[in-house]
N, C-alpha and C. Protein backbone atom coordinates (compact mmCIF):
# COMPACT_ATOMS: atom_id res chain seq x y z
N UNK A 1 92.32 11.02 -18.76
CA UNK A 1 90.90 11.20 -18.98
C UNK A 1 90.68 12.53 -19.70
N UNK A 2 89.76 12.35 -21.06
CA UNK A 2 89.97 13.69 -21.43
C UNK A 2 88.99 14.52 -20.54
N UNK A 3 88.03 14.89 -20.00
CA UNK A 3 87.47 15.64 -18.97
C UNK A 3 88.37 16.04 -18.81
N UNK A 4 89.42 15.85 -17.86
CA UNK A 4 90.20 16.57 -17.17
C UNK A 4 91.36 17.29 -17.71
N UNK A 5 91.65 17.06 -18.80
CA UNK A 5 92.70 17.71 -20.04
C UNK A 5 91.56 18.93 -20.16
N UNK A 6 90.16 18.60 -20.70
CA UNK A 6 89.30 19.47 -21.50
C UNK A 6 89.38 20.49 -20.07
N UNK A 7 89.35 20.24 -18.62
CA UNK A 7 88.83 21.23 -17.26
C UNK A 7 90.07 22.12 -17.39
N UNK A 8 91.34 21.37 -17.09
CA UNK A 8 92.15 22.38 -17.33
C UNK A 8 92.13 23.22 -18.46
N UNK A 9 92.34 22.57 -19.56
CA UNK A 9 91.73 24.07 -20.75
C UNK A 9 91.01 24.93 -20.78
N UNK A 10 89.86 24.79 -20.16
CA UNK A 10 88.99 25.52 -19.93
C UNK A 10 89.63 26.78 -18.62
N UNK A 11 90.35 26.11 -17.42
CA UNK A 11 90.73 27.07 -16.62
C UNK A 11 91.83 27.95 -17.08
N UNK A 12 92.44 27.54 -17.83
CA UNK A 12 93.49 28.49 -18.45
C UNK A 12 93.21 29.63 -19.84
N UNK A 13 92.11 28.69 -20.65
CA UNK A 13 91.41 29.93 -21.86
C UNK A 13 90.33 30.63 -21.71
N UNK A 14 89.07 29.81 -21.06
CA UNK A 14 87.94 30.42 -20.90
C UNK A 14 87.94 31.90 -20.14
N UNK A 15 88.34 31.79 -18.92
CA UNK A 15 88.40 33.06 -18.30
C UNK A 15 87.10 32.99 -17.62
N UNK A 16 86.12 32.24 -16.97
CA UNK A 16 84.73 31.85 -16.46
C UNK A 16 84.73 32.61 -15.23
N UNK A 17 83.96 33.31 -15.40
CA UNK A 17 83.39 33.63 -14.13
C UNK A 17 83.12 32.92 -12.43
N UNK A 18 82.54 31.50 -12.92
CA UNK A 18 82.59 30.87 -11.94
C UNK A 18 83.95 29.77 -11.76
N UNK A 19 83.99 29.03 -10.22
CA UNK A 19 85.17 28.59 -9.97
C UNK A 19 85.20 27.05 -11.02
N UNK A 20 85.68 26.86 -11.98
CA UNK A 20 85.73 25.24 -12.83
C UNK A 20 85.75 24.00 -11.85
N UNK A 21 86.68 24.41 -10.70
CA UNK A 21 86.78 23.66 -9.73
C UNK A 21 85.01 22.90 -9.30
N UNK A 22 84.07 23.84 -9.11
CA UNK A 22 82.86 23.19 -8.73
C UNK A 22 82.25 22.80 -9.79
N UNK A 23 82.16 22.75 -10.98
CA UNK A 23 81.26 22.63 -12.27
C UNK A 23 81.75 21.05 -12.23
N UNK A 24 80.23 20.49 -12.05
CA UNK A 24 80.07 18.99 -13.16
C UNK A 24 80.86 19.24 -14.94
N UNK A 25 80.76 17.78 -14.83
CA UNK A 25 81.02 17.64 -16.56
C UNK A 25 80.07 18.62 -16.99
N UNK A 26 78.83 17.72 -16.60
CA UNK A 26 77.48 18.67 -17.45
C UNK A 26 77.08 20.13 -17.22
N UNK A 27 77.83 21.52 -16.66
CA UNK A 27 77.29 22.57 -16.14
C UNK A 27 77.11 23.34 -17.15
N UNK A 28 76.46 24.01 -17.37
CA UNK A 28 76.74 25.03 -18.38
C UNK A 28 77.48 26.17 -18.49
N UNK A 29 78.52 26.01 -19.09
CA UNK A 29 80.28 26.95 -19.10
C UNK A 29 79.18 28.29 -19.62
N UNK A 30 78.02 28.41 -20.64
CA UNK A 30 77.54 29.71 -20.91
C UNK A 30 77.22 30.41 -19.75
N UNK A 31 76.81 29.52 -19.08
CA UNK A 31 75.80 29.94 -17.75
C UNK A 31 76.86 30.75 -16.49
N UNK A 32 78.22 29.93 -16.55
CA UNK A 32 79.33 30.16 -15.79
C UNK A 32 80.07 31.03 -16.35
N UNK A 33 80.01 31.82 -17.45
CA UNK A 33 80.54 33.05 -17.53
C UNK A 33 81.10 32.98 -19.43
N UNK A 34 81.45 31.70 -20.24
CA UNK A 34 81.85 31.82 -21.20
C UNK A 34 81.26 32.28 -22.55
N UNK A 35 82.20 33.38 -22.91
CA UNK A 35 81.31 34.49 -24.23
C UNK A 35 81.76 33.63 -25.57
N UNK A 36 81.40 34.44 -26.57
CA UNK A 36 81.87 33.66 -27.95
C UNK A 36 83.32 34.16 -27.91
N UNK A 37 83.52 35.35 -27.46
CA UNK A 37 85.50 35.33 -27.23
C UNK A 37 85.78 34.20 -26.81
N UNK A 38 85.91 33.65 -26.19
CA UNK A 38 86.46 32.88 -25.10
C UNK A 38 86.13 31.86 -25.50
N UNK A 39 84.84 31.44 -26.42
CA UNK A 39 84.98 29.91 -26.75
C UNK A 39 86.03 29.93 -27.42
N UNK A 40 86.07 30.88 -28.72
CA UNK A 40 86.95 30.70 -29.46
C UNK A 40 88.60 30.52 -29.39
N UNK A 41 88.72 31.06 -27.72
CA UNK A 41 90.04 30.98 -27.67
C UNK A 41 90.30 29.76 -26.92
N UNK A 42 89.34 28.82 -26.72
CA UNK A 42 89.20 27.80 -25.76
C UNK A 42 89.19 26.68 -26.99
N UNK A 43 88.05 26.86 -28.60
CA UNK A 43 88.43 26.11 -29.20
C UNK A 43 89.74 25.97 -29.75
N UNK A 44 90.58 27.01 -30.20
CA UNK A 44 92.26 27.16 -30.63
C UNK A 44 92.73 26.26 -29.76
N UNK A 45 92.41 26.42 -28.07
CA UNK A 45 93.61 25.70 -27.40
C UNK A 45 92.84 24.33 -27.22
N UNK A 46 91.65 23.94 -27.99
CA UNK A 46 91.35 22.11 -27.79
C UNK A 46 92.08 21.90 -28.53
N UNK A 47 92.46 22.60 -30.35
CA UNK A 47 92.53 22.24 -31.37
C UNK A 47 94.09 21.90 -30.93
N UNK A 48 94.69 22.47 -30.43
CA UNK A 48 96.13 22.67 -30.26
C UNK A 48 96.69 21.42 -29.52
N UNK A 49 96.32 21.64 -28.35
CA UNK A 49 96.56 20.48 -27.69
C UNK A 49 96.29 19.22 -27.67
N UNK A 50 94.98 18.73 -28.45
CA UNK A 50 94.56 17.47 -29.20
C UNK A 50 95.13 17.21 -30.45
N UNK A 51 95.41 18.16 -31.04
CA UNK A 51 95.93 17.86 -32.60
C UNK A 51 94.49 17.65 -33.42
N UNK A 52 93.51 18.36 -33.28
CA UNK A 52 91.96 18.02 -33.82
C UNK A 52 92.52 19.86 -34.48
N UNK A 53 91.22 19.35 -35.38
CA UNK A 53 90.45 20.73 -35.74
C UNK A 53 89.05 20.57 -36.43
N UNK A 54 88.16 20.99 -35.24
CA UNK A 54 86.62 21.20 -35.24
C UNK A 54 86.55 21.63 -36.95
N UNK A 55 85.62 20.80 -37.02
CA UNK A 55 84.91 21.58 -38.54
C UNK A 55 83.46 22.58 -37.98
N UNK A 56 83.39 22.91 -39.27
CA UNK A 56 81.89 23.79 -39.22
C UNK A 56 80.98 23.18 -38.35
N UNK A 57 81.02 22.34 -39.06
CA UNK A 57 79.39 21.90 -38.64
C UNK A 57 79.47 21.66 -36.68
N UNK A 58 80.38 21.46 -36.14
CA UNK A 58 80.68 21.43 -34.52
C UNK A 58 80.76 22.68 -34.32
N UNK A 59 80.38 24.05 -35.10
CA UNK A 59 81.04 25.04 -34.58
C UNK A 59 79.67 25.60 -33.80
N UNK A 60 78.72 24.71 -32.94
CA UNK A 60 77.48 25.42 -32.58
C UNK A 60 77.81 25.81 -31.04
N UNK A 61 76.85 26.09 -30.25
CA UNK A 61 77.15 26.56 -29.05
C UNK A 61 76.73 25.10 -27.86
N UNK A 62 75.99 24.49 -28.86
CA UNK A 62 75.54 22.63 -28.14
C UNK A 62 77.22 21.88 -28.05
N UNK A 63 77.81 21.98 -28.91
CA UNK A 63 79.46 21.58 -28.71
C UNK A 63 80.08 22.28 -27.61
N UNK A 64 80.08 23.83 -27.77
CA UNK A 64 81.16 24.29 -26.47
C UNK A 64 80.00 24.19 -25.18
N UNK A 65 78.63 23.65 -24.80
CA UNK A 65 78.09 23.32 -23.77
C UNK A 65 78.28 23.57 -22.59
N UNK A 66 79.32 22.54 -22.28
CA UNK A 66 79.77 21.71 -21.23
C UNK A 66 80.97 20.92 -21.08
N UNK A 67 81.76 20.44 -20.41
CA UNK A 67 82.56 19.54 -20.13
C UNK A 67 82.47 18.74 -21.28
N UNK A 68 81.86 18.22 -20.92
CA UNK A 68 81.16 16.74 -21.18
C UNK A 68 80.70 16.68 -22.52
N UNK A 69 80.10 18.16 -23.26
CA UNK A 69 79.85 17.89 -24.72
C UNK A 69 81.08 18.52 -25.49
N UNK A 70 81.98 19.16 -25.18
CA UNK A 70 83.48 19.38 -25.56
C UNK A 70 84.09 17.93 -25.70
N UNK A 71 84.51 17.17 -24.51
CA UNK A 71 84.86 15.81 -24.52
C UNK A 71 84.10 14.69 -25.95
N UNK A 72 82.76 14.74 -25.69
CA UNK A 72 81.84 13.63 -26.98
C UNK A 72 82.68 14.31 -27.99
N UNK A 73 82.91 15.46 -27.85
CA UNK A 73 83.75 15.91 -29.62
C UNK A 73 85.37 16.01 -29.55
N UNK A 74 85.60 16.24 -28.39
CA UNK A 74 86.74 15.65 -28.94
C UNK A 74 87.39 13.97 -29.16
N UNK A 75 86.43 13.32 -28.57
CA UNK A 75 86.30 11.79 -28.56
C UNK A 75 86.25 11.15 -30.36
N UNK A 76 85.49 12.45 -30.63
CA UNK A 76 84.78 11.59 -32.32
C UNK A 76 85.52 12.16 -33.08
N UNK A 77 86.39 13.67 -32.75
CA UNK A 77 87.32 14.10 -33.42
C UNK A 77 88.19 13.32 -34.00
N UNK A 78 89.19 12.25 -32.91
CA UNK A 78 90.55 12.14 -32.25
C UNK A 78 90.03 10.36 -33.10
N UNK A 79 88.47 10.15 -32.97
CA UNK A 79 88.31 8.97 -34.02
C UNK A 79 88.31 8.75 -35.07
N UNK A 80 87.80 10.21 -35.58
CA UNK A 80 87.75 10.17 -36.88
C UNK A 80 89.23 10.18 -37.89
């Protein structure tokens, strides 16, 4: 399930303040501690480990969201 590929990534790059363990898909990772450092080192390790690479236009802060809106992109990525 990617959720759970995307949770662990997140616990190993983000560096979040709060525990990932309690966050829904839908929480807000900004809200839980993640800066634009940290997306960025969180997008390197989606890109890496999916074999994707986000274009521009995904590069907003509505993409790194949440769980759940990381996943819709890497879903349409991995389709495209």
């Amino acid at each position: 399930m990617v959720q759970n590929e995307i949770r662990d990534l997140v616990i190993k790059h983000a560096r979040l303040s709060a525990d990932v363990s309690v966050l829904t898909d839908r929480s807000d990772l900004y809200a839980a501690g993640l800066t634009s450092l940290t997306t960025v080192n969180l997008m390197l390790a989606l890109e890496d480990h999916f074999d994707i690479e986000f274009p521009d236009r995904m590069l907003v802060r509505r993409t790194f969201g949440s769980i759940q809106s990381l996943a819709e992109a890497v879903e349409a990525l991995k389709a495209s």
